[in-house]
C-alpha atoms as a PDB file:
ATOM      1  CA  UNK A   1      40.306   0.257  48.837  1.00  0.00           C
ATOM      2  CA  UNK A   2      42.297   1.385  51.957  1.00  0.00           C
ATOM      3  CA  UNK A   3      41.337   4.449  53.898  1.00  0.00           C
ATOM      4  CA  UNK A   4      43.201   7.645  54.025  1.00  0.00           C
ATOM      5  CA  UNK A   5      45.241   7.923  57.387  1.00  0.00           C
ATOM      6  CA  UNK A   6      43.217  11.287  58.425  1.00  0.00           C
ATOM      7  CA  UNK A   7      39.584   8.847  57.938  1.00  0.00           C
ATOM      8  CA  UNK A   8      41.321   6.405  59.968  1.00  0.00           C
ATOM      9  CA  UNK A   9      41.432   8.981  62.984  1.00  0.00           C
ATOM     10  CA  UNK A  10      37.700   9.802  62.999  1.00  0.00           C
ATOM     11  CA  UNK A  11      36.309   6.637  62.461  1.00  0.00           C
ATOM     12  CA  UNK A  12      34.584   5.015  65.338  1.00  0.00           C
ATOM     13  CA  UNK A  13      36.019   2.409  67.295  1.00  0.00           C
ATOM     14  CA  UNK A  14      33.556  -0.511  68.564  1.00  0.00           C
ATOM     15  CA  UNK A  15      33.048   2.066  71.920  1.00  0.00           C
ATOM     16  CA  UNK A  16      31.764   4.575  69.111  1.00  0.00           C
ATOM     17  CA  UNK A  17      34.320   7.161  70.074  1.00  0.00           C
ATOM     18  CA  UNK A  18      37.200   8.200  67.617  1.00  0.00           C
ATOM     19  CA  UNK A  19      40.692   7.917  68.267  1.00  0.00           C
ATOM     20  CA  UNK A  20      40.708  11.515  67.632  1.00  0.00           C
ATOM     21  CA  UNK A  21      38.236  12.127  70.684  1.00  0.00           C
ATOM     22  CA  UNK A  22      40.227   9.448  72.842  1.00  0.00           C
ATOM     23  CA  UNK A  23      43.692  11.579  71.859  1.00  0.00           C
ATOM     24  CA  UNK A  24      42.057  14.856  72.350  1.00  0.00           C
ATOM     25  CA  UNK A  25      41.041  13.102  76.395  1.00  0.00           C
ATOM     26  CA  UNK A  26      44.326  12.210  77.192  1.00  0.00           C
ATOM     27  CA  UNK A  27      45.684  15.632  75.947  1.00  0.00           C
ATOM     28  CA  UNK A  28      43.191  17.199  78.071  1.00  0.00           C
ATOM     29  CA  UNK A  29      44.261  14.631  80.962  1.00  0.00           C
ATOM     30  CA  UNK A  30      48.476  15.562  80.809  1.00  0.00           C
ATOM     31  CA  UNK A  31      47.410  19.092  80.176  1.00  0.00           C
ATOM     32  CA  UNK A  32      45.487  19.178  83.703  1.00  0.00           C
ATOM     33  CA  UNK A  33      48.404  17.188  85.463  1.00  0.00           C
ATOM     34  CA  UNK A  34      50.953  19.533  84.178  1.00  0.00           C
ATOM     35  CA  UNK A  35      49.083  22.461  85.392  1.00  0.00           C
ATOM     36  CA  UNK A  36      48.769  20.765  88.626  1.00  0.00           C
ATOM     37  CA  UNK A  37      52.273  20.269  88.702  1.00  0.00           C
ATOM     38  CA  UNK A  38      53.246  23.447  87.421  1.00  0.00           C
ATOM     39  CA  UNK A  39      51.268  25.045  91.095  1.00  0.00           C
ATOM     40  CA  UNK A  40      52.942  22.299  93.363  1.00  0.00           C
ATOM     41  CA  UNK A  41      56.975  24.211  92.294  1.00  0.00           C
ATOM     42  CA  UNK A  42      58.002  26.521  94.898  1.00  0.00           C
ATOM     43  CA  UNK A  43      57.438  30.218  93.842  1.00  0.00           C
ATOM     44  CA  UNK A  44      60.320  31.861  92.543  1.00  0.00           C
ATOM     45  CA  UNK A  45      61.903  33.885  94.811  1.00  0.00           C
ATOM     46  CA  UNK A  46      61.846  37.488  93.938  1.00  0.00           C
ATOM     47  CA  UNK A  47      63.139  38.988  97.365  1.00  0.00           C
ATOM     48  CA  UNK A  48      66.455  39.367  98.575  1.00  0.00           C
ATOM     49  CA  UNK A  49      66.285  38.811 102.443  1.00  0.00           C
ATOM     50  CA  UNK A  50      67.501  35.455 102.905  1.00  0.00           C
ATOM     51  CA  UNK A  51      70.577  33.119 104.203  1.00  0.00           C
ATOM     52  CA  UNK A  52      73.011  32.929 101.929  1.00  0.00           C
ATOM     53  CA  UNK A  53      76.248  30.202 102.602  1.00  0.00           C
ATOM     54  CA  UNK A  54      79.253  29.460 100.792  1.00  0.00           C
ATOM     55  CA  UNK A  55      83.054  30.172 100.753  1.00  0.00           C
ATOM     56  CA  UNK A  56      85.403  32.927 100.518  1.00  0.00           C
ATOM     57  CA  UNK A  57      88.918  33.016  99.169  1.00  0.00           C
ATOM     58  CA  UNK A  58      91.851  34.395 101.332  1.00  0.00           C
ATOM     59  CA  UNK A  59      95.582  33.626 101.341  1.00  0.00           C
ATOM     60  CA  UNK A  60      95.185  31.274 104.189  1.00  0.00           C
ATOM     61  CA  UNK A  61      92.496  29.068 102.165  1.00  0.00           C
ATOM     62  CA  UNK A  62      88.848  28.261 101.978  1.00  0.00           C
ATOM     63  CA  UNK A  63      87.086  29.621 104.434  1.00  0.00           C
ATOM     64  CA  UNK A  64      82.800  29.167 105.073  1.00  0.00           C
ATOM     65  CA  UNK A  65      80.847  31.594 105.280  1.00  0.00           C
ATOM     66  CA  UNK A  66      77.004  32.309 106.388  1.00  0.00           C
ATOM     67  CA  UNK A  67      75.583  35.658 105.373  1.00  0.00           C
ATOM     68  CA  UNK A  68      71.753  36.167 107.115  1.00  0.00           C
ATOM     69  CA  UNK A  69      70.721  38.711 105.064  1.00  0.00           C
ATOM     70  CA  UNK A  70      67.372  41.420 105.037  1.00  0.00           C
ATOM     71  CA  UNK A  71      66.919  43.977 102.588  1.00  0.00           C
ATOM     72  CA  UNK A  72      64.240  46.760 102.918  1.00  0.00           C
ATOM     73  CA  UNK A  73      64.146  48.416  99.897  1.00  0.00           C
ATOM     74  CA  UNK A  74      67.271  49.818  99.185  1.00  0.00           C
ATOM     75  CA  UNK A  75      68.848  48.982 102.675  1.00  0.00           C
ATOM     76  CA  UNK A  76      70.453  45.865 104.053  1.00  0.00           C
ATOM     77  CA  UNK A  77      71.424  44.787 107.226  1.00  0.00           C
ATOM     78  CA  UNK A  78      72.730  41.333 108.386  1.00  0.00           C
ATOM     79  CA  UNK A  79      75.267  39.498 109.896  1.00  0.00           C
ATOM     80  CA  UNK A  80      78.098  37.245 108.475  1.00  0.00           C
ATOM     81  CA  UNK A  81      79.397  34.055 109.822  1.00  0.00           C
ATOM     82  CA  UNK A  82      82.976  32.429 108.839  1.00  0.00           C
ATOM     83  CA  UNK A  83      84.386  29.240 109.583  1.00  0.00           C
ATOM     84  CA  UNK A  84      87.056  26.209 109.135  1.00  0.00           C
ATOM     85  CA  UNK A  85      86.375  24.260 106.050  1.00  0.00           C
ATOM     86  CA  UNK A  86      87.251  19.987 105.900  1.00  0.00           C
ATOM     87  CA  UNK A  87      89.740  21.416 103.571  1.00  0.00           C
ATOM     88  CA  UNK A  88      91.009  24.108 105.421  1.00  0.00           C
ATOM     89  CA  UNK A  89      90.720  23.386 109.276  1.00  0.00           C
ATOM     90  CA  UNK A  90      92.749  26.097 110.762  1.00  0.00           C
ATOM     91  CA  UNK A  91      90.547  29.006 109.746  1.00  0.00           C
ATOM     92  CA  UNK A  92      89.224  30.747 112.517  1.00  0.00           C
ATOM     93  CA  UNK A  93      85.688  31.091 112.866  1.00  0.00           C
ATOM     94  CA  UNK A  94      83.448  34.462 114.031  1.00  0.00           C
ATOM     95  CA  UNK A  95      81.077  36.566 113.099  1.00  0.00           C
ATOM     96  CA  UNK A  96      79.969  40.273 112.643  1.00  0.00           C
ATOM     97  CA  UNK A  97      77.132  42.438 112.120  1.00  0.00           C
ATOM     98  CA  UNK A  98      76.931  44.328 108.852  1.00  0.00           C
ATOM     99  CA  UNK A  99      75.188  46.907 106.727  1.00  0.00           C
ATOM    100  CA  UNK A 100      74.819  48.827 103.559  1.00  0.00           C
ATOM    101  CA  UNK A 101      72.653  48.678 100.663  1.00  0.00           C
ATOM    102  CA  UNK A 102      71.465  47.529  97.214  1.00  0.00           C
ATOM    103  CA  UNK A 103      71.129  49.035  94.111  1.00  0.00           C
ATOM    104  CA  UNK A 104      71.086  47.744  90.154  1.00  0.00           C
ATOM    105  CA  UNK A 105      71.433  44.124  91.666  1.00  0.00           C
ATOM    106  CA  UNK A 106      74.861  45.404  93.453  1.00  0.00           C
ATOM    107  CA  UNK A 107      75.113  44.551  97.366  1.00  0.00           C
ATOM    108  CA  UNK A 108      77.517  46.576  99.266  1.00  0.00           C
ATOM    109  CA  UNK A 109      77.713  46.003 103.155  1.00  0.00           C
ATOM    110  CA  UNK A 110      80.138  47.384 105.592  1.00  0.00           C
ATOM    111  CA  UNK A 111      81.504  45.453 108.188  1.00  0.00           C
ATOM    112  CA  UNK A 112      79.585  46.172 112.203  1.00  0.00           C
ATOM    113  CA  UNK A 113      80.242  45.339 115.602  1.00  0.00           C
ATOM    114  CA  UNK A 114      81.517  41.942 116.342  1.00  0.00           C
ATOM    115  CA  UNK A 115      79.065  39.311 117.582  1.00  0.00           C
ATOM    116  CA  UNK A 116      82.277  36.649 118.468  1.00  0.00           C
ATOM    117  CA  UNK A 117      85.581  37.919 117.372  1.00  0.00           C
ATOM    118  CA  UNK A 118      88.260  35.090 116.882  1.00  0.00           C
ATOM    119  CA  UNK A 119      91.432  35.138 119.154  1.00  0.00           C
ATOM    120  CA  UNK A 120      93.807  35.486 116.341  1.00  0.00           C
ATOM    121  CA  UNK A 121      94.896  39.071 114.960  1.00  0.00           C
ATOM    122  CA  UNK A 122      91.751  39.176 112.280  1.00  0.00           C
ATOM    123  CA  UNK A 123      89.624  41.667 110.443  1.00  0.00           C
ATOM    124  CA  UNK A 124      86.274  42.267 109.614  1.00  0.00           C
ATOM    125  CA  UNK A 125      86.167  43.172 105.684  1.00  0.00           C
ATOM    126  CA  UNK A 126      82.842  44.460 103.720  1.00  0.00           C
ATOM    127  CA  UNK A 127      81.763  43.099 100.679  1.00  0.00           C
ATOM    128  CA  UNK A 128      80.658  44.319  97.029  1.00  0.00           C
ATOM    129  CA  UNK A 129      78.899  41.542  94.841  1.00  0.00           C
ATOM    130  CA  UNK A 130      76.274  41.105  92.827  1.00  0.00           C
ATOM    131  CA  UNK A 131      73.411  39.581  93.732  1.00  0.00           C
ATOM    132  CA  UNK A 132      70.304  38.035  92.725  1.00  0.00           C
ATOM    133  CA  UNK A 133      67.639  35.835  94.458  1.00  0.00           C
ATOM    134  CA  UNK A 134      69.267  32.973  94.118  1.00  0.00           C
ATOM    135  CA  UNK A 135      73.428  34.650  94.943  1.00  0.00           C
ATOM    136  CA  UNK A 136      75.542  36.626  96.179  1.00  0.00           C
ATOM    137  CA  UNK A 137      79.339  36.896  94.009  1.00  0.00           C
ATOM    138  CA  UNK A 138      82.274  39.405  94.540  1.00  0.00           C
ATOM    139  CA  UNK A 139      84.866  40.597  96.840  1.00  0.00           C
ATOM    140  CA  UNK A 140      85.791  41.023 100.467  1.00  0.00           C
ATOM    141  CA  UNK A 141      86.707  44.810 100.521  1.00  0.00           C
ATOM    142  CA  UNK A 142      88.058  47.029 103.349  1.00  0.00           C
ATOM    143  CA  UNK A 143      91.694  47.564 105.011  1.00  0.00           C
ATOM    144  CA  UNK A 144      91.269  44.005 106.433  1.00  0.00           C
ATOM    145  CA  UNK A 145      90.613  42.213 103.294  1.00  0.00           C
ATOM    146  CA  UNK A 146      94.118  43.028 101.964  1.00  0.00           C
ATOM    147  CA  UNK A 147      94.723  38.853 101.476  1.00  0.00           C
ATOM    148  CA  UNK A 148      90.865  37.769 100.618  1.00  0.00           C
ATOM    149  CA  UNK A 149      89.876  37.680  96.731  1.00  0.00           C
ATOM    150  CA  UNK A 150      86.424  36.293  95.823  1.00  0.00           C
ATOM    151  CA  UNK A 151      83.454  35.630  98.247  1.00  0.00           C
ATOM    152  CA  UNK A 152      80.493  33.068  96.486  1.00  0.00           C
ATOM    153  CA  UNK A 153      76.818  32.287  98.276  1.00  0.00           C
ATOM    154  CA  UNK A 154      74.087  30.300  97.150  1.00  0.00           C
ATOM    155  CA  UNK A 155      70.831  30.997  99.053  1.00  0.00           C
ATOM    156  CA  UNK A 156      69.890  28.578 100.962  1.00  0.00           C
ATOM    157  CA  UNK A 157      65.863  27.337 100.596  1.00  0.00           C
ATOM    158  CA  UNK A 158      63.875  28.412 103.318  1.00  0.00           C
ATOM    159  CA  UNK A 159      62.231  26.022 105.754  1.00  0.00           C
ATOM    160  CA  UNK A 160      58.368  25.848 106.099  1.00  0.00           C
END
């Protein structure tokens, strides 16, 4: 007479351990490794204070942009970057301070001083986006964003 399957799992094997206590070891041994795997990730970033890079959207193209970013509670300061693009290599480049605040996971910044202004006839524009850990999306805003639409970042990881 056969076994029944469940017998079959507590029955001794010739090292007189079950398959059952052999199964439960090697659940116990990938339980372990993803723990230890789990503590290796990067934390997940819960602050906002970062450098955030993408693009922004004007008549004139794709332009870069770098926004180094620190938020201290409820105020935020930084300064933003722009530049030519491979597909858009006649954008000027420059860069400005800026400041403003964040509230409900809404960053608004007004545009600052210059740091290098670009020779041609342009503006420094604010922003209002969202933003989370991990982005920044909305709009150039200001008198001098009159031809700029969208503005994207993705922050970028921090180095040890």
């Amino acid at each position: 007479m056969s076994e029944y399957p469940m017998r079959q799992l507590f029955r001794a094997s010739q090292d007189g351990r079950s398959r059952i206590a052999r199964l439960s070891g090697v659940l116990i041994a990938l339980a372990t490794l993803g723990s230890a795997a789990a503590e290796a990730r990067p934390a997940l970033r819960t602050g906002l204070s970062g450098t955030y890079a993408g693009t922004y959207q004007c008549s004139g193209g794709l332009i870069g942009a770098t926004l180094k970013l620190t938020v201290n509670g409820s105020k935020a300061s930084g300064a933003l970057a722009f530049y030519p693009l491979l597909v858009n290599p006649q954008a000027p480049s420059g860069s400005f301070r800026m400041t403003g605040g964040v509230s409900d996971g809404q960053l608004t910044l007004r545009p600052g001083d210059w740091i290098e202004q670009p020779s041609s006839p342009y503006g420094a524009a604010g922003i209002e986006a969202g933003i989370t850990p991990y982005r920044i999306a909305g709009r150039p805003v200001g008198p001098e964003s009159w031809d700029c639409t969208a503005i994207r970042l993705e922050r970028l990881p921090e180095l040890p």
